[in-house]
Protein backbone atom coordinates (compact mmCIF):
# COMPACT_ATOMS: atom_id res chain seq x y z
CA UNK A 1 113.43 65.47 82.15
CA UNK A 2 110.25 67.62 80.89
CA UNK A 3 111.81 71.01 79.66
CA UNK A 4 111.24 73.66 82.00
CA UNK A 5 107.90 75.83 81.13
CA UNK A 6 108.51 79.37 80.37
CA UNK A 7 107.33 81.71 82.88
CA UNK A 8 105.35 85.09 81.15
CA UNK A 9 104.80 88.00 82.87
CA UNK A 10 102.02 88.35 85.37
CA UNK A 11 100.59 91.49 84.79
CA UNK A 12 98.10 92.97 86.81
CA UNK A 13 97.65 96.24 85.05
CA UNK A 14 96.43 94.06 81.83
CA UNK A 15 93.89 92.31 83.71
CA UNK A 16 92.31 94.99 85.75
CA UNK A 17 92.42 97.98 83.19
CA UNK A 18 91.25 95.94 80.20
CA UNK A 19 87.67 95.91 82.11
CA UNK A 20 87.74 99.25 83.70
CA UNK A 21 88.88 100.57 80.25
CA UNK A 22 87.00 98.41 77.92
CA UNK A 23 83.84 99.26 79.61
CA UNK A 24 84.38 102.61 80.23
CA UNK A 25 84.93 103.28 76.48
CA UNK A 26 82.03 101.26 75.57
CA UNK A 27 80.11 103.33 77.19
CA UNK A 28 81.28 106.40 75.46
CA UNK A 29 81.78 104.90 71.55
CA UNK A 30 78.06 104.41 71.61
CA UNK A 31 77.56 102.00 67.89
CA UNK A 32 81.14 103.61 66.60
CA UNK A 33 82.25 100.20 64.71
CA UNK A 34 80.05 98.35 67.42
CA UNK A 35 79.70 94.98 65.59
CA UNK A 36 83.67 94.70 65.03
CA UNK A 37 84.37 95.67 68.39
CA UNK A 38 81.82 93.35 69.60
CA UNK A 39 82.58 90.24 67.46
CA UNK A 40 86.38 90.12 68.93
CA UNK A 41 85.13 88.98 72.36
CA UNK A 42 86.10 85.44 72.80
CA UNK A 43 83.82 83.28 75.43
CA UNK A 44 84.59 80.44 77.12
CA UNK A 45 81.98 77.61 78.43
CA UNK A 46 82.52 76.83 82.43
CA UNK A 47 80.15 74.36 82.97
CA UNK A 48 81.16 71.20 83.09
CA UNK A 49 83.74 72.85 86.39
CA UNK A 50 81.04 75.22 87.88
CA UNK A 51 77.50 73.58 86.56
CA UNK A 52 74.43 75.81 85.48
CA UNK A 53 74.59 79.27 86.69
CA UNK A 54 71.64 81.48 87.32
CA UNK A 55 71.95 84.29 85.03
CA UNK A 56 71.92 87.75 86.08
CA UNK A 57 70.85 90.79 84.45
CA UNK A 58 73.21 93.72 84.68
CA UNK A 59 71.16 96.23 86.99
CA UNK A 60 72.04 99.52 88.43
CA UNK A 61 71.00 98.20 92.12
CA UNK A 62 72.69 95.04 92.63
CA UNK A 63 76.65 94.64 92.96
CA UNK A 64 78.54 92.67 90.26
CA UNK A 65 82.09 91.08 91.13
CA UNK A 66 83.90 90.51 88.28
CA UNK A 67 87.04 87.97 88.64
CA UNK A 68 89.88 89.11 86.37
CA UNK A 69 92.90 86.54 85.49
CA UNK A 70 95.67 87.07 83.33
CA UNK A 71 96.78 84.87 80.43
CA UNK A 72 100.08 84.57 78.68
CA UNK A 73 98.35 83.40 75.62
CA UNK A 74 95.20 84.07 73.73
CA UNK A 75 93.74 80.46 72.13
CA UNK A 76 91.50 82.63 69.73
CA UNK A 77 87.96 82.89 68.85
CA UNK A 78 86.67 80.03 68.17
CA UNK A 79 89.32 77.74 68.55
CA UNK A 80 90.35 75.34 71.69
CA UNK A 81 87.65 75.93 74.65
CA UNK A 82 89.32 74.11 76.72
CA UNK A 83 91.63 76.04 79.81
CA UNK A 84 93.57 73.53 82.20
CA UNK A 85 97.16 72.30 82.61
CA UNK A 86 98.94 73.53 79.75
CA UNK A 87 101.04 69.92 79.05
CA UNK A 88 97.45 68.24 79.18
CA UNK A 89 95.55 70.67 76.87
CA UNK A 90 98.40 71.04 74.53
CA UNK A 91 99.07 74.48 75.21
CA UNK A 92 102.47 75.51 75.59
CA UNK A 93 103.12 77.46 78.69
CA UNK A 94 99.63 78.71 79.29
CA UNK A 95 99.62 80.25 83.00
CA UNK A 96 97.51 82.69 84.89
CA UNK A 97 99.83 84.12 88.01
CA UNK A 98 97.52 87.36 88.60
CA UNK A 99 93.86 87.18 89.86
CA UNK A 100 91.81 90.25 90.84
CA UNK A 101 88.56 90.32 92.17
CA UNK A 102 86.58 93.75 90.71
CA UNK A 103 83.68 94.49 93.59
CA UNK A 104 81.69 97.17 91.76
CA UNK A 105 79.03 98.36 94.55
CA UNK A 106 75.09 98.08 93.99
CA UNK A 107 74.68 102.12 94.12
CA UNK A 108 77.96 102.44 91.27
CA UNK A 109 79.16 104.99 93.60
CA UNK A 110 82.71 103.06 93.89
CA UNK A 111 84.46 99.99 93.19
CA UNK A 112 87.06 98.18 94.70
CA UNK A 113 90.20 95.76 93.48
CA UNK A 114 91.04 92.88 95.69
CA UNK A 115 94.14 91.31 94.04
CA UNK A 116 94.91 87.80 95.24
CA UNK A 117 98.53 86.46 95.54
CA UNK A 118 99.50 83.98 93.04
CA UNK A 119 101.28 82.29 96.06
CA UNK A 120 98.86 81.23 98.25
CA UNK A 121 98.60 78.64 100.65
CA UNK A 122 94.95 77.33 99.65
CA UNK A 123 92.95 73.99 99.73
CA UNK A 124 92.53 73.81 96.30
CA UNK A 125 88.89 72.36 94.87
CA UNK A 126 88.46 69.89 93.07
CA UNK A 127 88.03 70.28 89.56
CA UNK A 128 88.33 68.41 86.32
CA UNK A 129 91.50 68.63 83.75
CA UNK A 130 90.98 68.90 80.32
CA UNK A 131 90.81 64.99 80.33
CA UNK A 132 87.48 65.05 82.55
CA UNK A 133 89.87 63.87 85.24
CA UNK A 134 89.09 65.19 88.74
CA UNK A 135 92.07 66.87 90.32
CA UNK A 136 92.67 69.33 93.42
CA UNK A 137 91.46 68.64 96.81
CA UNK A 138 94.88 69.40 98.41
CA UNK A 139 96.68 72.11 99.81
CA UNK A 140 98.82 73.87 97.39
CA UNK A 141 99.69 77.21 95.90
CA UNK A 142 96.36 79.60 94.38
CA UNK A 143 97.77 79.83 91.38
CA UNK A 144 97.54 75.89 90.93
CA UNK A 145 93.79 75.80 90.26
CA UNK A 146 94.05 77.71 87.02
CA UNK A 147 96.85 75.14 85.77
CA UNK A 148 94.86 72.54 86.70
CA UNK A 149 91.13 73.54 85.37
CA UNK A 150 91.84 77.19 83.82
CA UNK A 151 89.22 79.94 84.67
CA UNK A 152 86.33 77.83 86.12
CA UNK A 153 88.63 76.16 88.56
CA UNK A 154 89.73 79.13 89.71
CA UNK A 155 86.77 80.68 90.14
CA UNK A 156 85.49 77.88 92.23
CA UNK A 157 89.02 78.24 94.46
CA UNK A 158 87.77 81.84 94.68
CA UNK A 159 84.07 81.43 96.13
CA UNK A 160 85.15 77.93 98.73
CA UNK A 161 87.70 79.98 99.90
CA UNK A 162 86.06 83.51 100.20
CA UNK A 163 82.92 82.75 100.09
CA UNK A 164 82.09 85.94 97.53
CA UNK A 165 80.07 84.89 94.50
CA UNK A 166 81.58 85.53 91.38
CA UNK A 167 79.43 86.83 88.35
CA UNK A 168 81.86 87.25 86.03
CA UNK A 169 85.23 86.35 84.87
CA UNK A 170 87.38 87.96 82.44
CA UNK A 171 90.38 86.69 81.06
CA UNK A 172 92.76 88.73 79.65
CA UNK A 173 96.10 88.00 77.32
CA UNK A 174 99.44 90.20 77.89
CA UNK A 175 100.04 91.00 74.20
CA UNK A 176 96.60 92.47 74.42
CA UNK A 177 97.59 94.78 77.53
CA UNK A 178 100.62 96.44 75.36
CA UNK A 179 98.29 97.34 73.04
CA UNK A 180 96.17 99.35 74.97
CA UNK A 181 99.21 101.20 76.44
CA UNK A 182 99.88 102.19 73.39
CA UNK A 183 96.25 103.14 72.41
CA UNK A 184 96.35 105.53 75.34
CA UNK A 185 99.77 107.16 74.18
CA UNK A 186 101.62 105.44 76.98
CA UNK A 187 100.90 105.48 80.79
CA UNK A 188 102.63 107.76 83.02
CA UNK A 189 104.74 106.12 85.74
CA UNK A 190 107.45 107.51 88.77
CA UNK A 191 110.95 105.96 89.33
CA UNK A 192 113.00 106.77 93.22
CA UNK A 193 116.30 105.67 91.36
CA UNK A 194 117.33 104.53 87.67
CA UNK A 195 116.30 100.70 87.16
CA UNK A 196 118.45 98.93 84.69
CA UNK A 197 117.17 95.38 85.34
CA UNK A 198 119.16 92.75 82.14
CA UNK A 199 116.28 89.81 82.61
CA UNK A 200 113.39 92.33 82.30
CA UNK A 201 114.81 94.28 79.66
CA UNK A 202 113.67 97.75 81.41
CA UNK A 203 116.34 100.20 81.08
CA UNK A 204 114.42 103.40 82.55
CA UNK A 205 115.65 106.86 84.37
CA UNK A 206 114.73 107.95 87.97
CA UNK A 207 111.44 110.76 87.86
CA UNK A 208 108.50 110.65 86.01
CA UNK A 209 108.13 108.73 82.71
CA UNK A 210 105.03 107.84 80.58
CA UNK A 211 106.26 104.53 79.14
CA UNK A 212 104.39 102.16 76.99
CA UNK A 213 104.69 98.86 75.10
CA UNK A 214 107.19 96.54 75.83
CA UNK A 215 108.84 98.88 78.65
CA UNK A 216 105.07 98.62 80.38
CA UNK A 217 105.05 95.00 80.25
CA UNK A 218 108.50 94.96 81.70
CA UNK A 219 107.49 97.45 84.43
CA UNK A 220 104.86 95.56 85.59
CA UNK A 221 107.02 92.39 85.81
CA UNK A 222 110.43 93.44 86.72
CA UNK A 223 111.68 91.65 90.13
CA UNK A 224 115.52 91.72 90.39
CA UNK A 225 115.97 95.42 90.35
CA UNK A 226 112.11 96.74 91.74
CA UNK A 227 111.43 96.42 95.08
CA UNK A 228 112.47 93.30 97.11
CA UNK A 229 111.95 90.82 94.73
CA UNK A 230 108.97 89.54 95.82
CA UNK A 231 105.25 88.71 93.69
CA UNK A 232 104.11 90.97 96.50
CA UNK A 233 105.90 94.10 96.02
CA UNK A 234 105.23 93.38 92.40
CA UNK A 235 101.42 93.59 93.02
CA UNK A 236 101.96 96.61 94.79
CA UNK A 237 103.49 98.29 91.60
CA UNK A 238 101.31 96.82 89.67
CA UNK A 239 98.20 98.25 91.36
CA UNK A 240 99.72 101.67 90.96
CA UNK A 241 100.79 100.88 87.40
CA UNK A 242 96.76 100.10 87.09
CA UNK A 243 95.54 103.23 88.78
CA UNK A 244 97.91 105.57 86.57
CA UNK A 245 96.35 103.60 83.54
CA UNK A 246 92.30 104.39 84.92
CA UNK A 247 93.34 108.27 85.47
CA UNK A 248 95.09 108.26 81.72
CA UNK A 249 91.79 106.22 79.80
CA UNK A 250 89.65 108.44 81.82
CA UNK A 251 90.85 111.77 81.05
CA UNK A 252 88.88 114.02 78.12
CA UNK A 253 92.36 113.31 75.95
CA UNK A 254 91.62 109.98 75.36
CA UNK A 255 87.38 109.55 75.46
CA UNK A 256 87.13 112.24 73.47
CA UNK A 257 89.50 111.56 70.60
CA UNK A 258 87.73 108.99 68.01
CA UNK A 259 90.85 107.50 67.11
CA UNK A 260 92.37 106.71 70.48
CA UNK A 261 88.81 104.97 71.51
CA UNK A 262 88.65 102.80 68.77
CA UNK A 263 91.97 101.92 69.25
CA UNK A 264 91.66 101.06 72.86
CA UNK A 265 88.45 99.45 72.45
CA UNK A 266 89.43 97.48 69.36
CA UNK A 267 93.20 96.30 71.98
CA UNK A 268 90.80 95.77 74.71
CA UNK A 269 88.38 93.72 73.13
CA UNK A 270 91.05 91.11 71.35
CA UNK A 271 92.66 90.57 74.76
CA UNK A 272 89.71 89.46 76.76
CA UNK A 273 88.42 85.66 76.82
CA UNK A 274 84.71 85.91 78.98
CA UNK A 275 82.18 84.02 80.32
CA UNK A 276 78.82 83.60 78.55
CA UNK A 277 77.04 86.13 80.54
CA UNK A 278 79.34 88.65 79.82
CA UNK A 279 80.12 87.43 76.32
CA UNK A 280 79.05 90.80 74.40
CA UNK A 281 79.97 94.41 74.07
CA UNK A 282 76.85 94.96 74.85
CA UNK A 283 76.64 93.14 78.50
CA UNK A 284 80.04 95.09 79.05
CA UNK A 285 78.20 98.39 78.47
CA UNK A 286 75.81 97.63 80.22
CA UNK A 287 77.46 98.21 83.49
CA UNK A 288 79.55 100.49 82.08
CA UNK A 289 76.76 102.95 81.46
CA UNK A 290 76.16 102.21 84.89
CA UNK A 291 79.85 103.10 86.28
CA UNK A 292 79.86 106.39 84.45
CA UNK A 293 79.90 108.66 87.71
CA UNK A 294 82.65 106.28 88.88
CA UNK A 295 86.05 108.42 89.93
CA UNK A 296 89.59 107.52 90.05
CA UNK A 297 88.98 108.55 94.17
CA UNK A 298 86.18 105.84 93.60
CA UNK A 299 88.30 102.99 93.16
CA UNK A 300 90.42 101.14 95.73
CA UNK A 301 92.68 98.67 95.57
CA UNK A 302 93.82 96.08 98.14
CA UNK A 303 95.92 92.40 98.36
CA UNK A 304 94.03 89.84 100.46
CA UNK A 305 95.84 90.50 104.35
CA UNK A 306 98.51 87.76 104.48
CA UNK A 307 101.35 86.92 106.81
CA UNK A 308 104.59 84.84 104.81
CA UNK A 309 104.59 81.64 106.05
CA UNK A 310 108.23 79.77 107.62
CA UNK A 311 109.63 79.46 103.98
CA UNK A 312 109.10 83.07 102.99
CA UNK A 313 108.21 81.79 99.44
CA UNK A 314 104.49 81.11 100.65
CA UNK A 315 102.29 83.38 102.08
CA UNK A 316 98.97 82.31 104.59
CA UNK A 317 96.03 84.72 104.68
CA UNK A 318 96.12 86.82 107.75
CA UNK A 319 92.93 85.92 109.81
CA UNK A 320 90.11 87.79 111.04
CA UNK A 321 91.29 90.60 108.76
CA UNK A 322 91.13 88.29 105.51
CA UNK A 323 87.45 87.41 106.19
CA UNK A 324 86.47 90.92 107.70
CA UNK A 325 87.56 92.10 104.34
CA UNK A 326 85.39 89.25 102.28
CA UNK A 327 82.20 89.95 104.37
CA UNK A 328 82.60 93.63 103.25
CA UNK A 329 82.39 93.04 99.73
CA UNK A 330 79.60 89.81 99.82
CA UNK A 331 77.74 92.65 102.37
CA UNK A 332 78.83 95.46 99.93
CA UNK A 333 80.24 97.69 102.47
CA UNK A 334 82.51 99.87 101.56
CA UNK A 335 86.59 99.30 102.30
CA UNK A 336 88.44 100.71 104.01
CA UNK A 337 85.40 100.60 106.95
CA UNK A 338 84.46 103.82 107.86
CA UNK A 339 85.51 104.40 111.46
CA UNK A 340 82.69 104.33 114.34
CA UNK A 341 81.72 107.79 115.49
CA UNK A 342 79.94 107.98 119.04
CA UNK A 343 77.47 110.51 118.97
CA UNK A 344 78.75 114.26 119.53
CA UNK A 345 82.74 112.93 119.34
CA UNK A 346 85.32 112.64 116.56
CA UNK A 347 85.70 108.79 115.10
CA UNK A 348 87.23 106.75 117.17
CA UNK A 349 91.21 105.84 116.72
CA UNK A 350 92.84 103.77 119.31
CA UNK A 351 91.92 99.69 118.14
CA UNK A 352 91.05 97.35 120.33
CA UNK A 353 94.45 95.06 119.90
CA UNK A 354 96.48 98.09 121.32
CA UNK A 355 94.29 98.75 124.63
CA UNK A 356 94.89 96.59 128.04
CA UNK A 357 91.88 95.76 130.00
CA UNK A 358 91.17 94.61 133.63
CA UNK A 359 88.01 93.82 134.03
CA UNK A 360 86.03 94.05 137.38
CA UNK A 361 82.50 91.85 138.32
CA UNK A 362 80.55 94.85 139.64
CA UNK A 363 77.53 92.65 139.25
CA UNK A 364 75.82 90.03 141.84
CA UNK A 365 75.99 87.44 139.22
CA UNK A 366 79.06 84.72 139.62
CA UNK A 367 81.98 84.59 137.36
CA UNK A 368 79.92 87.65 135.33
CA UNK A 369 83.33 89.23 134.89
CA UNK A 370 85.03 86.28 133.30
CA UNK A 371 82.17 86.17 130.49
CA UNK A 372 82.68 89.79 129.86
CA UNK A 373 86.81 89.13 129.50
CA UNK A 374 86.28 86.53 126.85
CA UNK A 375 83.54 88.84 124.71
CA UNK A 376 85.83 91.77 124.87
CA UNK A 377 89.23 88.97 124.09
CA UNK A 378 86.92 87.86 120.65
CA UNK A 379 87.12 91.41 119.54
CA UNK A 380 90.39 91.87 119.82
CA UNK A 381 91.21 93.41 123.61
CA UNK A 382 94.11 92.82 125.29
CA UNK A 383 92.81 91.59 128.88
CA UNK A 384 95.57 91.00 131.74
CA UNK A 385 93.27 90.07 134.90
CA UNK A 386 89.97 89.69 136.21
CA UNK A 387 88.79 90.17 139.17
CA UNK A 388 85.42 90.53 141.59
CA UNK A 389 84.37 93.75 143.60
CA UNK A 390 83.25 94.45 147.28
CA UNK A 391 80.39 96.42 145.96
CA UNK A 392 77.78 96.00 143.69
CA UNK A 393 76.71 98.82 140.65
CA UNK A 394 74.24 99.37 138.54
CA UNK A 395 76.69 101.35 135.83
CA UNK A 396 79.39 100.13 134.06
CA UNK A 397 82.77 102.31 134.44
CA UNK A 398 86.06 103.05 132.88
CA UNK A 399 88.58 104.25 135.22
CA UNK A 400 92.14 105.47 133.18
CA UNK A 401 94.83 107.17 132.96
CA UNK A 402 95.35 110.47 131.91
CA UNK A 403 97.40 109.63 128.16
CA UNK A 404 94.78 106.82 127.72
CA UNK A 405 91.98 109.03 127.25
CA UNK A 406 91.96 108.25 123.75
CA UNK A 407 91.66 104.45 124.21
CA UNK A 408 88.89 105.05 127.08
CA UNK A 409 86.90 106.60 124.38
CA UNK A 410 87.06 103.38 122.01
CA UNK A 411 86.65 101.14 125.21
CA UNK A 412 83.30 103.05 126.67
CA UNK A 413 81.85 103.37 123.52
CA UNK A 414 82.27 99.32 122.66
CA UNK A 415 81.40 98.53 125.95
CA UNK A 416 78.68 101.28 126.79
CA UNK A 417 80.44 102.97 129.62
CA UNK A 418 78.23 105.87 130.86
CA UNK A 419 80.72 106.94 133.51
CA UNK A 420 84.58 107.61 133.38
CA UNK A 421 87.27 108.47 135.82
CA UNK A 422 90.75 109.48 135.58
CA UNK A 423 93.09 108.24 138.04
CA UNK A 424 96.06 109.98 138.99
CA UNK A 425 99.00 107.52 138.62
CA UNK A 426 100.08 106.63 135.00
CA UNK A 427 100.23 102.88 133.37
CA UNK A 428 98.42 101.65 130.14
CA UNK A 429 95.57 99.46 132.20
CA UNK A 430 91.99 100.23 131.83
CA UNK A 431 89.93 98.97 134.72
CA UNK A 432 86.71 98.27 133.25
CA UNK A 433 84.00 97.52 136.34
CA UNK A 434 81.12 96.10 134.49
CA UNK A 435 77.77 97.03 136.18
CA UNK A 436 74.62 95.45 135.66
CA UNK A 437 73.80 98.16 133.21
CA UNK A 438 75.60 95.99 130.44
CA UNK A 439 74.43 94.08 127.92
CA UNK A 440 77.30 93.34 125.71
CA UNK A 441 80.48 94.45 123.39
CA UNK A 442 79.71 96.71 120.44
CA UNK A 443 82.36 96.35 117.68
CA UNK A 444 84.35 99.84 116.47
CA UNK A 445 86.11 100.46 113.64
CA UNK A 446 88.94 102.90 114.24
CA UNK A 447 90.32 105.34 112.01
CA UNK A 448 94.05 104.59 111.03
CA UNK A 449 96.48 107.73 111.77
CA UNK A 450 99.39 106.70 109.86
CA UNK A 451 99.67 104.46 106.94
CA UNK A 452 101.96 101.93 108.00
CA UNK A 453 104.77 101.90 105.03
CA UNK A 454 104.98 98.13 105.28
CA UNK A 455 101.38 97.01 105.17
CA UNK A 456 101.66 95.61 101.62
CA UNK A 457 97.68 95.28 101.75
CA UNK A 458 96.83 98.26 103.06
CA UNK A 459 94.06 100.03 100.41
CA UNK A 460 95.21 102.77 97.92
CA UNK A 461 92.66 104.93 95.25
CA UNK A 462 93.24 104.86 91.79
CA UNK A 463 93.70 108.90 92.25
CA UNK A 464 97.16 108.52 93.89
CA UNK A 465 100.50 108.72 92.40
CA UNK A 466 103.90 107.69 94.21
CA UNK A 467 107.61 106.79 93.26
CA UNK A 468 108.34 102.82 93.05
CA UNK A 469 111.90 101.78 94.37
């Protein structure tokens, strides 16, 4: 039997900071020790799995998503090319378990973090080993395309599945993320109860802590004694490991001290494996410079929506939220949505999944009502009947009751409602006569009222601190 491979750490906060950081202290070192910094880039040849890509300039009006893996090891500059199946390319326990896409938007005014869990259900594409050999084509975990074609493959897995076109990748090595910790003087983190966790070696009070080295690595990775165990409460750390780590590199402490830059360009630099288009400190600062207005507030992070599939070690991608959330960042649109505000009201905050609808045929035309049920169904409305009407009208109306007012409002607007009436008796119904006045259903976005404490991919900013369990 094949001994067992040894499973690193997947750390998100290495993969994510080092190009947030990296780039942001490009942009402020200017030439300090540019051609050092510059020549510890390694780059790493992805066509023969993705073919000839167009190359694009960096420029301060188009968006740039940059996929960012983790690596447990670093093959060195100008050594083995080659990323796929570690037995196959002779590289001992190579893995990438973390993948974030980095949407930065065409007008820099924010960017956004969309990490991806390792544990995916996915059809995987097909790509080739490091033998040439085509693999993939199945259905199998995310994380499988790196092992089986390294960074290529999974950046084809990324744009089948999500359809988002990926300009950039950057790997990035864990030894590498320590380092920068450390450049930074440590990274301040927030602890509900003491965590003395044997596997993870992390051994850390309850409060805040700045921590750094190898009790940052162990943060990041701890299971038994963080959370519930899961790769998904582990991302959720993670991102708020990351987000402590953007407020630290950003702060006038650390751009503004020579020796801490250096040192956190120089860690940042040795960690990252690129593609060719982004193969220079010099295409990095490029966007930098272009990021520099860029705020902690600015950033979001969010997990693709996903629901845990019959074995709870799986998860599934939660559809239509999933894709709502792709088509935001290939439209570049911000995320979170910003809620839809009628004209002259407050935004609207009642969804359509929590509002009832009967609908009524106030029209002449036959079976008018039934067309209008399944519109207002595709968006998300609850409807429990249809039915025709006596009389005929020429404007569509809402009748409710009283504690529904709030769900009228998201209902007229989406369905242009110019008249409303309030009935007397209570129930959660909406009677929705449709008059020949309509022409269709208008999506809303609604503005959440309460964070729900269990949406795992709900979006946080890189400006908020809380206390891990």
């Amino acid at each position: 039997m094949a001994a067992r491979r040894r499973r690193w750490p997947r750390v998100l906060a290495g993969i994510a900071s080092s190009l947030v950081l990296v780039a942001t202290g490009a942009a402020a070192a200017g030439a300090v020790l540019y051609n050092r910094l510059d020549s510890n880039i390694n780059t790493l040849d992805t066509t023969d799995q993705l073919g000839t890509r167009p190359v694009k300039e960096a420029s301060p009006t188009e968006p740039i998503n940059v996929l960012v893996m983790g690596s447990d090891s670093r093959t060195g500059k100008g050594n083995n090319k080659k990323y796929g199946n570690s037995v196959n390319a002779g590289i001992e326990g190579q893995r990438s378990d973390t993948t974030l896409l980095f949407h930065i938007s065409g007008d820099r005014t924010r960017a956004l973090g969309m990490s991806i869990p390792r544990d995916s259900l996915v059809t995987l594409p097909t790509c080739k080993n490091s033998q040439g050999v085509p693999q993939g084509g199945y259905t199998g975990r995310f994380n499988e395309a790196f092992d089986i074609g390294g960074p290529g493959c999974t950046v084809k897995a990324v744009e089948q599945l999500t359809g988002i076109y990926v300009d950039h990748f950057v790997v990035v090595d864990f030894n590498g993320f320590k380092k920068m910790v450390d450049a930074v003087g440590g990274v301040e983190v927030c602890l509900k109860e003491p965590v003395n966790d044997y596997h993870a070696r992390l051994n850390l009070p309850a409060g805040k802590q700045t921590i750094s080295g190898e009790d940052a690595l162990a943060f990041v990775r701890a299971r038994e004694t963080l959370g519930d165990g899961s790769d998904i409460q582990r991302i959720q750390r993670q991102q708020d490991f990351v987000s402590s780590m953007i407020r630290k590199v950003t702060s006038a402490g650390v751009l503004t001290n020579p020796i801490k830059l250096f040192n956190l360009l120089d860690a940042g630099t040795k960690s990252l494996t690129t593609d060719q288009g982004l193969s220079s400190l010099k295409s990095i600062q490029q966007i930098a410079e272009s990021m520099v207005d860029i705020r902690p507030s600015d950033v979001t992070f969010v997990t693709v929506p996903f629901v845990y599939n019959s074995d709870m070690s799986t998860v599934s991608w939660e559809q239509p939220k999933a894709d709502k959330l792709f088509k935001a960042i290939i439209n570049d649109r911000p995320w979170p949505e910003p809620p839809t505000v009628p004209p002259g009201q407050d935004p609207l905050t009642v969804p359509p999944e929590s509002i009832d609808v009967v609908v009524v045929n106030g029209t002449p035309q036959p079976n008018f009502g039934l067309k209008v049920a399944e519109e207002l169904q595709a968006q998300g409305y609850n409807i429990v009947g249809t039915r025709g009407s006596d009389t005929d009208t020429a404007t569509t109306t809402l009748t409710y009751a009283p504690d529904q007012a709030e769900a009228a409002r998201t209902l007229a607007y989406a369905t242009g409602a110019t008249q409303t009436k309030v009935k007397a008796s209570g129930g959660s119904t909406i009677v929705l006569k449709v008059g020949t006045d309509y022409t269709g259903v208008t999506p809303v976005i609604t503005k959440k009222q309460k964070k729900d404490p269990l949406d795992t991919s709900a979006p946080k900013t890189a400006d908020s601190s809380i206390c891990v369990s």
